[in-house]
PDB file of N, CA and C in Angstrom:
ATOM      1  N   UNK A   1     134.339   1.562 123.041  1.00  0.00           N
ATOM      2  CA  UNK A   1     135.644   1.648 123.671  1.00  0.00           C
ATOM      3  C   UNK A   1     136.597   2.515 122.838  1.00  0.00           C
ATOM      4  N   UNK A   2     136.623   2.825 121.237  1.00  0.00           N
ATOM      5  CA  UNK A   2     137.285   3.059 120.763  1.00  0.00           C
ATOM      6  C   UNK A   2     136.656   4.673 120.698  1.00  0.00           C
ATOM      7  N   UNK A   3     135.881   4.962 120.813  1.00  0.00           N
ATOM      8  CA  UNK A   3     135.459   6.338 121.377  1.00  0.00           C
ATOM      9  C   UNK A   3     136.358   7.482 122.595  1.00  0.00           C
ATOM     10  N   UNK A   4     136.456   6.575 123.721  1.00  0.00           N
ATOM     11  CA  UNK A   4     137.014   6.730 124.972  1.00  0.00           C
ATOM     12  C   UNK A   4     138.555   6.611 124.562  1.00  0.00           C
ATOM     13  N   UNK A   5     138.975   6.069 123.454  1.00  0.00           N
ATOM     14  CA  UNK A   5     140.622   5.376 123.744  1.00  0.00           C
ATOM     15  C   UNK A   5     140.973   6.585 122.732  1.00  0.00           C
ATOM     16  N   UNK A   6     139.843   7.647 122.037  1.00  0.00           N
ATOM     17  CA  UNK A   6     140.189   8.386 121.129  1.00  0.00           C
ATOM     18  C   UNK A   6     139.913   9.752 121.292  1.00  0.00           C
ATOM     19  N   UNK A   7     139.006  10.039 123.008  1.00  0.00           N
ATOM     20  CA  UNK A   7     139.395  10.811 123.687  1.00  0.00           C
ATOM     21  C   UNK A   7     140.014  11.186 124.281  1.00  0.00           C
ATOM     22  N   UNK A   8     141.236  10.123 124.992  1.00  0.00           N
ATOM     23  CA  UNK A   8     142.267  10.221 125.982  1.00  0.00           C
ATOM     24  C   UNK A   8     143.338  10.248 125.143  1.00  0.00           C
ATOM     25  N   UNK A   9     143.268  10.043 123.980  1.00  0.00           N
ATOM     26  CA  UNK A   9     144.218  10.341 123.437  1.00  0.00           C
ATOM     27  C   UNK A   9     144.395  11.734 122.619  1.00  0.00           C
ATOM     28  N   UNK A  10     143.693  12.454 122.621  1.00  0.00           N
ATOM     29  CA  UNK A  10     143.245  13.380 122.379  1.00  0.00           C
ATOM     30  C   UNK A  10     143.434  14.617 123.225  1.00  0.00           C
ATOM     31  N   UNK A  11     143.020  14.237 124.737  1.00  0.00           N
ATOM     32  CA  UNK A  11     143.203  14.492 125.970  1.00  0.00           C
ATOM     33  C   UNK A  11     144.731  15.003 126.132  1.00  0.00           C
ATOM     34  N   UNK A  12     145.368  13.846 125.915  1.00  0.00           N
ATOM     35  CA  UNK A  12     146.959  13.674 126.252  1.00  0.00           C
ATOM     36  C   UNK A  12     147.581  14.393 125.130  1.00  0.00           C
ATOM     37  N   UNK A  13     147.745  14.444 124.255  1.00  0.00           N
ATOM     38  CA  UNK A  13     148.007  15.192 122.844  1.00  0.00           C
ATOM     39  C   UNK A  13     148.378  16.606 123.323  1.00  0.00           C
ATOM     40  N   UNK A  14     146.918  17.346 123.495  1.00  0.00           N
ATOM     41  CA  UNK A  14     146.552  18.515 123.847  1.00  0.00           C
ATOM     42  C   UNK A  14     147.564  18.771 125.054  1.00  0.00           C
ATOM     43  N   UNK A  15     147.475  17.978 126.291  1.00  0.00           N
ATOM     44  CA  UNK A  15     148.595  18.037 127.068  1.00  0.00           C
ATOM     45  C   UNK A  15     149.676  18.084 127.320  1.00  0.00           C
ATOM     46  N   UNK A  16     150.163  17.577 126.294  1.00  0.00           N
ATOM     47  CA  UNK A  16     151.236  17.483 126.281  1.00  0.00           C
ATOM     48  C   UNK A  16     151.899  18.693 125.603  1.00  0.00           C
ATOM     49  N   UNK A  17     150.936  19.120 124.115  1.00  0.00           N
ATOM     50  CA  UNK A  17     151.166  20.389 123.764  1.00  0.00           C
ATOM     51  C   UNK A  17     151.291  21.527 124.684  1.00  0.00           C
ATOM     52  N   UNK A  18     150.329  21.835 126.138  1.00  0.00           N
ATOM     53  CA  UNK A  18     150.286  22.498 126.537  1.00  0.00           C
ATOM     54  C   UNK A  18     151.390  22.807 127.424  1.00  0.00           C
ATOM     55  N   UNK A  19     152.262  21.083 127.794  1.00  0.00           N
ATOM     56  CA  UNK A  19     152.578  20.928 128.457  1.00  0.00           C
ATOM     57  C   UNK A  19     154.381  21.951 128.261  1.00  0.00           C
ATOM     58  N   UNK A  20     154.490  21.699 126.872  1.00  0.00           N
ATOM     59  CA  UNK A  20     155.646  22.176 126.177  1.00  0.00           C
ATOM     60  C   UNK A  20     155.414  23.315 126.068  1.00  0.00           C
ATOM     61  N   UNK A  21     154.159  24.143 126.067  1.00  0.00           N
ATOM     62  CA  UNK A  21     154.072  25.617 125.802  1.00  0.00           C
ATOM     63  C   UNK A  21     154.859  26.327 127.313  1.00  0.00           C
ATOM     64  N   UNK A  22     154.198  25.825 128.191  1.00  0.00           N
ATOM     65  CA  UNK A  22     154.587  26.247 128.990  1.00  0.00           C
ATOM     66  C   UNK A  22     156.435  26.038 130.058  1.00  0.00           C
ATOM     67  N   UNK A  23     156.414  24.975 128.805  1.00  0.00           N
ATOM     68  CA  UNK A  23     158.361  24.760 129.773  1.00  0.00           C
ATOM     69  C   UNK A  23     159.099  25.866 128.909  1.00  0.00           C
ATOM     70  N   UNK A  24     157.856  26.805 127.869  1.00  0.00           N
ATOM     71  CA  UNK A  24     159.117  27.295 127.011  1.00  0.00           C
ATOM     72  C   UNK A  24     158.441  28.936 127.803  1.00  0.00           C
ATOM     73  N   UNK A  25     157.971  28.724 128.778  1.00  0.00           N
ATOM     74  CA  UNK A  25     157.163  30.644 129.538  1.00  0.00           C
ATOM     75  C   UNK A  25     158.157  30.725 130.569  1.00  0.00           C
ATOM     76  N   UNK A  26     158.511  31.798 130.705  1.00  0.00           N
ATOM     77  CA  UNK A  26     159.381  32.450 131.747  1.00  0.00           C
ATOM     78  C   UNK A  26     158.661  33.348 132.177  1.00  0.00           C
ATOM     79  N   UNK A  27     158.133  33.854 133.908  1.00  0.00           N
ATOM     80  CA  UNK A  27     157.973  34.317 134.548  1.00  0.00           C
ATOM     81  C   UNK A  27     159.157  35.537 135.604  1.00  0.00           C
ATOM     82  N   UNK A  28     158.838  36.368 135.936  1.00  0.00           N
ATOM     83  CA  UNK A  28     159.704  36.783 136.677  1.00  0.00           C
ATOM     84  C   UNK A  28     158.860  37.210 138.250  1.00  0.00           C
ATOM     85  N   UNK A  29     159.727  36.775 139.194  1.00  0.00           N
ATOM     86  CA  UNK A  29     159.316  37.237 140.579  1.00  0.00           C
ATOM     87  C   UNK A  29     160.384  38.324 140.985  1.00  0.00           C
ATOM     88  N   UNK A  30     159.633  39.449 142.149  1.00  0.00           N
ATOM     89  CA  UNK A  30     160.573  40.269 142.110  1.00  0.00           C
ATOM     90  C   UNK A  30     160.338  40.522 144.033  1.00  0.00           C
ATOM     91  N   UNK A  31     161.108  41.065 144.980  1.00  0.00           N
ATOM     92  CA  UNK A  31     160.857  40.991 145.698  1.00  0.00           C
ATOM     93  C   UNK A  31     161.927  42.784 146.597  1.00  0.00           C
ATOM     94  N   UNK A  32     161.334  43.196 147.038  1.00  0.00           N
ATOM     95  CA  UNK A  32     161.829  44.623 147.755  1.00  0.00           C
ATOM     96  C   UNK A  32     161.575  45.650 146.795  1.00  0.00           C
ATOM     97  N   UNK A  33     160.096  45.530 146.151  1.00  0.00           N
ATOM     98  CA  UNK A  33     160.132  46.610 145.561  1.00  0.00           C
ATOM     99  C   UNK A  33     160.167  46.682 143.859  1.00  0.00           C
ATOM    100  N   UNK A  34     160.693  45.233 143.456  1.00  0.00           N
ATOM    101  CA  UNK A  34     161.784  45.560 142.091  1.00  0.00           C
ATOM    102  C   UNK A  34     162.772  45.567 142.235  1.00  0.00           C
ATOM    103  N   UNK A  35     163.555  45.560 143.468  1.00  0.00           N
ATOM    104  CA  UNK A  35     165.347  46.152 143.151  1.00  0.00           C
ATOM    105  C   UNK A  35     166.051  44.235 143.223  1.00  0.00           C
ATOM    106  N   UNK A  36     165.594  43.341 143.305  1.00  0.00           N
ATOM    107  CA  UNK A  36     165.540  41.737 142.885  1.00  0.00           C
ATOM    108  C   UNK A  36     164.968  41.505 142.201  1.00  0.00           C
ATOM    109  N   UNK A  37     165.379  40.952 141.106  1.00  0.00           N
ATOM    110  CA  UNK A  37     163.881  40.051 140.390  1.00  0.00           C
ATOM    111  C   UNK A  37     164.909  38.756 139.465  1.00  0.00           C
ATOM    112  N   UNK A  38     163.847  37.948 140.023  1.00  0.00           N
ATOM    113  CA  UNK A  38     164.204  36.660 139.382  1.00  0.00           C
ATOM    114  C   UNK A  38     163.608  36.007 138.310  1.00  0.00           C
ATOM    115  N   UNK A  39     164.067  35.705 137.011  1.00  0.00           N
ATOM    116  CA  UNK A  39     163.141  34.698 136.053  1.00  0.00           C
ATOM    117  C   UNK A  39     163.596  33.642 136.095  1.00  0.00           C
ATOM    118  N   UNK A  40     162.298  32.821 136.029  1.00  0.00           N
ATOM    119  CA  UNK A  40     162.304  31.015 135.762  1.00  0.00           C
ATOM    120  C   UNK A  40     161.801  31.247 134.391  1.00  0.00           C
ATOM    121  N   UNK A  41     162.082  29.468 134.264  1.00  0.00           N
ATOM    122  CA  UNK A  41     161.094  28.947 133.167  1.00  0.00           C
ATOM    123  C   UNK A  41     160.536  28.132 133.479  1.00  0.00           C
ATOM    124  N   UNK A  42     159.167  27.600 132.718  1.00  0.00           N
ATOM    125  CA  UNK A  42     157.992  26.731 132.991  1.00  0.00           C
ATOM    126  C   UNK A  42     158.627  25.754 133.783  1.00  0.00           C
ATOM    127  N   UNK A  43     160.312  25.290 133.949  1.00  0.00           N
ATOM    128  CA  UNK A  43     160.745  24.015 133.893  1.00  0.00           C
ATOM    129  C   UNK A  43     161.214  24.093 135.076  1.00  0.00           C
ATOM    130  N   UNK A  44     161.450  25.332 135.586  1.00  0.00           N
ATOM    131  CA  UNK A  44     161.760  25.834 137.115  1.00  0.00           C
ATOM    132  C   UNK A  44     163.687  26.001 136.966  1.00  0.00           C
ATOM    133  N   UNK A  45     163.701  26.586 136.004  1.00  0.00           N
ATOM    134  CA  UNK A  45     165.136  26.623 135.858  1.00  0.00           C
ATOM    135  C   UNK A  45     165.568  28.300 135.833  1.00  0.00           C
ATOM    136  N   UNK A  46     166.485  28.942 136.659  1.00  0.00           N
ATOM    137  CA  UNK A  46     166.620  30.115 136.848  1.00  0.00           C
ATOM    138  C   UNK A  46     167.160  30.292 135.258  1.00  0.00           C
ATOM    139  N   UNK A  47     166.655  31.614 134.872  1.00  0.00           N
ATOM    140  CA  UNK A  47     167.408  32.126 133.649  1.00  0.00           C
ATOM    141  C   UNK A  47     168.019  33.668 133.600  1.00  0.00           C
ATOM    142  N   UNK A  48     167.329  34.414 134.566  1.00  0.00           N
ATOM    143  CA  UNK A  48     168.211  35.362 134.707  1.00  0.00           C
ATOM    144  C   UNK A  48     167.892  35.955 136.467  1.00  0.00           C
ATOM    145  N   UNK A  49     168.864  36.691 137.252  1.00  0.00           N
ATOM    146  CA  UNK A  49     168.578  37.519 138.556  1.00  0.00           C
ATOM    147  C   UNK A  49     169.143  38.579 138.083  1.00  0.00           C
ATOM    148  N   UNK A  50     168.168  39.664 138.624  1.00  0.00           N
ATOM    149  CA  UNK A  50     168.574  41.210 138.482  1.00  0.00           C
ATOM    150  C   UNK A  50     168.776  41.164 140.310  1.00  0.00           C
ATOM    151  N   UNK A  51     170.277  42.182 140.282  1.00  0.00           N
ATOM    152  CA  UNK A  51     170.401  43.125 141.460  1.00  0.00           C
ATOM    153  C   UNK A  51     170.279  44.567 141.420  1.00  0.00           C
ATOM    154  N   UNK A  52     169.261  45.344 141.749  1.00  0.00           N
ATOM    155  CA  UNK A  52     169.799  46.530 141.779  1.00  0.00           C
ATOM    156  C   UNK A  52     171.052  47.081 142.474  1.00  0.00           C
ATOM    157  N   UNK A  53     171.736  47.829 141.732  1.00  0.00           N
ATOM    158  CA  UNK A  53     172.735  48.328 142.473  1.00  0.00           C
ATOM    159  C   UNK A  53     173.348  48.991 143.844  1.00  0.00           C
ATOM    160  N   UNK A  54     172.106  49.594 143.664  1.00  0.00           N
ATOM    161  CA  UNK A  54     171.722  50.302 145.305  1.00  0.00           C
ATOM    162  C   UNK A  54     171.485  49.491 146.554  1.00  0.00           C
ATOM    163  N   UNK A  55     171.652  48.155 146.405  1.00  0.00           N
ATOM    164  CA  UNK A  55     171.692  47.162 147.550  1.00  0.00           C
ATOM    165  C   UNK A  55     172.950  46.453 147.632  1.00  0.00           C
ATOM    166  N   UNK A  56     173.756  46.857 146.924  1.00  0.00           N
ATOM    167  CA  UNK A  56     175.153  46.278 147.149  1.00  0.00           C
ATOM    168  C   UNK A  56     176.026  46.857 147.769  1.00  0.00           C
ATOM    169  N   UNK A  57     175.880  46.402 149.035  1.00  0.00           N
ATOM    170  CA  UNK A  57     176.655  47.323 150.113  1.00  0.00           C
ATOM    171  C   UNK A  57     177.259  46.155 151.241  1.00  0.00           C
ATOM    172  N   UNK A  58     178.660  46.065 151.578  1.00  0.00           N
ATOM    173  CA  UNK A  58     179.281  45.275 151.946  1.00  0.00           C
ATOM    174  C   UNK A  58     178.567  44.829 153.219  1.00  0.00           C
ATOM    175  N   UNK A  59     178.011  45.665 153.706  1.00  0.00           N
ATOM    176  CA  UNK A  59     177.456  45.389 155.204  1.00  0.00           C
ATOM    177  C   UNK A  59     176.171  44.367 155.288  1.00  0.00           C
ATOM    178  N   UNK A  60     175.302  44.887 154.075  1.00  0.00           N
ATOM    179  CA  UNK A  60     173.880  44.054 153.744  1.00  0.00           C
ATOM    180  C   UNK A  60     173.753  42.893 152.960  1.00  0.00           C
ATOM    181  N   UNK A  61     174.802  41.992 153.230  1.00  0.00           N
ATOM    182  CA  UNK A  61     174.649  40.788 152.268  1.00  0.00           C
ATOM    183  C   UNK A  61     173.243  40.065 152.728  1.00  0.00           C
ATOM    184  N   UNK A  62     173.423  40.131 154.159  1.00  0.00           N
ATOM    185  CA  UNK A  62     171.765  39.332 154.718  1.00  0.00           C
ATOM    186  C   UNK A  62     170.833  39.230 153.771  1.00  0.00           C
ATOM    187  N   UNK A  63     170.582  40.828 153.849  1.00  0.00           N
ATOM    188  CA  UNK A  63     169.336  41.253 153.287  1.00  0.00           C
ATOM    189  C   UNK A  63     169.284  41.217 151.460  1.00  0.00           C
ATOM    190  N   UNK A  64     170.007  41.194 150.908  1.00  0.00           N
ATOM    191  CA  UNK A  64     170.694  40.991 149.761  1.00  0.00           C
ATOM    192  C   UNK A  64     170.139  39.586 149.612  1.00  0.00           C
ATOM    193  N   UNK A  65     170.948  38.366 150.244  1.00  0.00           N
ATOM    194  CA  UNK A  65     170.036  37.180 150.210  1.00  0.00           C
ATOM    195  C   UNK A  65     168.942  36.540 150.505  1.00  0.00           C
ATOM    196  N   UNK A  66     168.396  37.753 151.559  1.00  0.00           N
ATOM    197  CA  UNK A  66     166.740  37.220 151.991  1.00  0.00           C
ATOM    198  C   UNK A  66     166.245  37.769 150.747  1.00  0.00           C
ATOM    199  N   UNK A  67     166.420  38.503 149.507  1.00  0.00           N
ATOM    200  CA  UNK A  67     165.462  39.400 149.049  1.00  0.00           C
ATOM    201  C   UNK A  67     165.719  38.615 147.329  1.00  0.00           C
ATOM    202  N   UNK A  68     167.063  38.051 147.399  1.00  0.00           N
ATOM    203  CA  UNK A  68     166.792  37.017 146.550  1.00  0.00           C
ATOM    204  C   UNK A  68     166.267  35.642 146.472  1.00  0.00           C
ATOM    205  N   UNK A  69     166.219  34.783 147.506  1.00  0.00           N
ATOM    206  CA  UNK A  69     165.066  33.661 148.192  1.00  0.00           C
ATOM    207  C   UNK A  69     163.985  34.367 147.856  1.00  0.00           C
ATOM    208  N   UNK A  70     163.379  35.179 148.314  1.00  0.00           N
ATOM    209  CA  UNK A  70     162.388  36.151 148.312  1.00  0.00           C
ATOM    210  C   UNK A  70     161.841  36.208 146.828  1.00  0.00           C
ATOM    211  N   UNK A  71     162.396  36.537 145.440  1.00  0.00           N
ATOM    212  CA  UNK A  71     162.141  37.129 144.790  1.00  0.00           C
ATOM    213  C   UNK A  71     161.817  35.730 143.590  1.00  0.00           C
ATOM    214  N   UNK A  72     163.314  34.845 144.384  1.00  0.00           N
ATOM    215  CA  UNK A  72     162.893  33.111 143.311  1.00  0.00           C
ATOM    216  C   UNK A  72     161.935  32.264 144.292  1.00  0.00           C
ATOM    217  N   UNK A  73     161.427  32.815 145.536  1.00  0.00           N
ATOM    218  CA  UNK A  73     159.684  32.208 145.390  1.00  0.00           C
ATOM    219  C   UNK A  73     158.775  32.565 144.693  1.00  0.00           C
ATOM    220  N   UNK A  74     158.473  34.070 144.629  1.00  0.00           N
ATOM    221  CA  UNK A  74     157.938  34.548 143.924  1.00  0.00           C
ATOM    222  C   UNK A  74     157.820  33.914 142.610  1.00  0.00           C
ATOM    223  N   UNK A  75     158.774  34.224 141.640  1.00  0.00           N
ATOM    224  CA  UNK A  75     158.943  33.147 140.758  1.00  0.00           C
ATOM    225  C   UNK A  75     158.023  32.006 140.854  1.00  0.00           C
ATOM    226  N   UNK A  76     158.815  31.203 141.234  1.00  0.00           N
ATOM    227  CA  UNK A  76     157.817  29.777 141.453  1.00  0.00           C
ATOM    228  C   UNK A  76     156.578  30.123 142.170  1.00  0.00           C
ATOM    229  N   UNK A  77     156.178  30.326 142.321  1.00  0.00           N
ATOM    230  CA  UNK A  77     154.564  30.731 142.701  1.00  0.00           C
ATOM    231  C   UNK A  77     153.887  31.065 141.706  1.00  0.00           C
ATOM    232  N   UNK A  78     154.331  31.949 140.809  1.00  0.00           N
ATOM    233  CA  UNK A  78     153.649  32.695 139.461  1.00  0.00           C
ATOM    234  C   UNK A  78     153.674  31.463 138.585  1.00  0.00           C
ATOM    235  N   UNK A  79     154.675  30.589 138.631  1.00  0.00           N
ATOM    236  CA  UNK A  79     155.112  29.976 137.101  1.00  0.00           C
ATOM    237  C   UNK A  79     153.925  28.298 137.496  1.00  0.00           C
ATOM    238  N   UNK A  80     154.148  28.218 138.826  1.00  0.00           N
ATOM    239  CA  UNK A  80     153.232  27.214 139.070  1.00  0.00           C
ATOM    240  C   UNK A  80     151.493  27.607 139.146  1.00  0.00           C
ATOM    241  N   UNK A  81     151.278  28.612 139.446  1.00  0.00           N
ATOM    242  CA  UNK A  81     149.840  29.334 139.021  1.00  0.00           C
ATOM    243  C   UNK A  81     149.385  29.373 137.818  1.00  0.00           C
ATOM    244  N   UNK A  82     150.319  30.055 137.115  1.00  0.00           N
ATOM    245  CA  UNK A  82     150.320  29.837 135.287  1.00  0.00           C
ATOM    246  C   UNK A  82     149.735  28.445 134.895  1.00  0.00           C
ATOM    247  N   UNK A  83     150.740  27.244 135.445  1.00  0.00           N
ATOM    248  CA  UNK A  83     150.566  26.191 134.657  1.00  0.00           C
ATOM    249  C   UNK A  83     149.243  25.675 135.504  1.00  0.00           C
ATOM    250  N   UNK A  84     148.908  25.796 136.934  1.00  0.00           N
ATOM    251  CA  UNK A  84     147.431  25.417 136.733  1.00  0.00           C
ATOM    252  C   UNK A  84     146.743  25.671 136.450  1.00  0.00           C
ATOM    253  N   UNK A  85     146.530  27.139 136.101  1.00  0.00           N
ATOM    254  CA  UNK A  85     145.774  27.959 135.174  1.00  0.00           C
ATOM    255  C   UNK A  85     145.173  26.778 134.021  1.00  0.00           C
ATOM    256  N   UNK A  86     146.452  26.968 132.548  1.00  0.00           N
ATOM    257  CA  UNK A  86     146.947  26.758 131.397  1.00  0.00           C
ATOM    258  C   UNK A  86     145.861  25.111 131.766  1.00  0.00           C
ATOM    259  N   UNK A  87     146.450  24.236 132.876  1.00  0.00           N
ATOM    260  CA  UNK A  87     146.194  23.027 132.649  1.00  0.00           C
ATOM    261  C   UNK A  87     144.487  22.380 133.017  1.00  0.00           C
ATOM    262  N   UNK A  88     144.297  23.058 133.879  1.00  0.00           N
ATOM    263  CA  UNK A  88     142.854  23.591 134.612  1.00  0.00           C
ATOM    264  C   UNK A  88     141.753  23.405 133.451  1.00  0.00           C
ATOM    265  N   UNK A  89     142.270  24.365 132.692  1.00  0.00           N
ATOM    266  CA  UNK A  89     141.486  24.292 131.259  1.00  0.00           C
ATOM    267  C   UNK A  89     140.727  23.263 130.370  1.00  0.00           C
ATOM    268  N   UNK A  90     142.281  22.807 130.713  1.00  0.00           N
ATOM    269  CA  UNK A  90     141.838  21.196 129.674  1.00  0.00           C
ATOM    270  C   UNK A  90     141.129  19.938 130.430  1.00  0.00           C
ATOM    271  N   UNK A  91     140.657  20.019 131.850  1.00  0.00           N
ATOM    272  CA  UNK A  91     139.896  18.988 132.193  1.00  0.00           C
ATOM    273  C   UNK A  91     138.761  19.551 131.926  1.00  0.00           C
ATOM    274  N   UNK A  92     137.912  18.615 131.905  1.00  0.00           N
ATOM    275  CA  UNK A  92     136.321  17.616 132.202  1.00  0.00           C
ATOM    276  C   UNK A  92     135.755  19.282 133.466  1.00  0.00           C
ATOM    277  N   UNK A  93     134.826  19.114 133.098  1.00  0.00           N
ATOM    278  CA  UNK A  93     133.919  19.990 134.227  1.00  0.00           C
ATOM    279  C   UNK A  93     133.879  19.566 135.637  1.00  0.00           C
ATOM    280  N   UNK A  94     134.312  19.845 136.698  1.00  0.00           N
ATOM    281  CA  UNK A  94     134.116  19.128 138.096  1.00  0.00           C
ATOM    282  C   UNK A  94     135.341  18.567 138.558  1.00  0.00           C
ATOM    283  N   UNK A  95     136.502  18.521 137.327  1.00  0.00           N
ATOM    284  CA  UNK A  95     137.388  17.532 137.287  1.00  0.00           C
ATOM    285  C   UNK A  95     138.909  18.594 137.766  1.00  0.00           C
ATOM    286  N   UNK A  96     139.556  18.042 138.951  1.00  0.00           N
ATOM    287  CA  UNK A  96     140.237  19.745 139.336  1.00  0.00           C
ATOM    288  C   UNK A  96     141.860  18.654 139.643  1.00  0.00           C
ATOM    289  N   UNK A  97     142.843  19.719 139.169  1.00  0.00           N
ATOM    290  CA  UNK A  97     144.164  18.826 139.280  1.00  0.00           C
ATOM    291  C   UNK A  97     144.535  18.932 140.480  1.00  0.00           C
ATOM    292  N   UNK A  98     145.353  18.113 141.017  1.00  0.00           N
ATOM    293  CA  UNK A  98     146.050  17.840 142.967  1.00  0.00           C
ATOM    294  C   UNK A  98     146.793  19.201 142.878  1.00  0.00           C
ATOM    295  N   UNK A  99     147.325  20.340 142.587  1.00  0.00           N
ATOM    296  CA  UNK A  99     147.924  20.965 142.922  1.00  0.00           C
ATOM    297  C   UNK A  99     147.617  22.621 142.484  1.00  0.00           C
TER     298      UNK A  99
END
């Protein structure tokens, strides 16, 4: 038993390390090209939006805000890929995480 209670702990350790590597990774999603781009961090917290300039035009706010939605999915898509990547790793063979 003390085998098993000194693998999961072991298990969890590692996880948790990994777990912190990654709240400290920032990703960026970008959407129209590049002229949006949004960074998260592992933790899903915006840290910076780029506008290009050339889309700031009084008439196109629409598109201005579809392309920033747009650019912080992106984001979260990459940053949540990453971490199943990163976490993927550390299971058991056969053994696959819910998300």
């Amino acid at each position: 038993m003390t085998d098993i209670s000194q693998m999961f702990r072991q298990m969890q350790d590692k996880f948790m390390a990994e777990q912190e590597k990654l709240n400290q990774t920032e990703v960026t999603g970008s959407a129209g090209g590049g002229l949006v781009t949004v960074t998260i961090s592992g933790k899903n917290v915006v840290k910076r939006v780029h506008i290009d300039p050339s889309l700031v035009v009084a008439d196109e706010t629409a598109i201005l805000e579809d392309l920033a939605v747009a650019a912080f999915n992106d984001a979260l898509r990459k940053v949540e890929s990453e971490m199943a990547q990163e976490l993927a790793g550390m299971l058991p063979p056969g053994m696959k995480l819910p998300f």
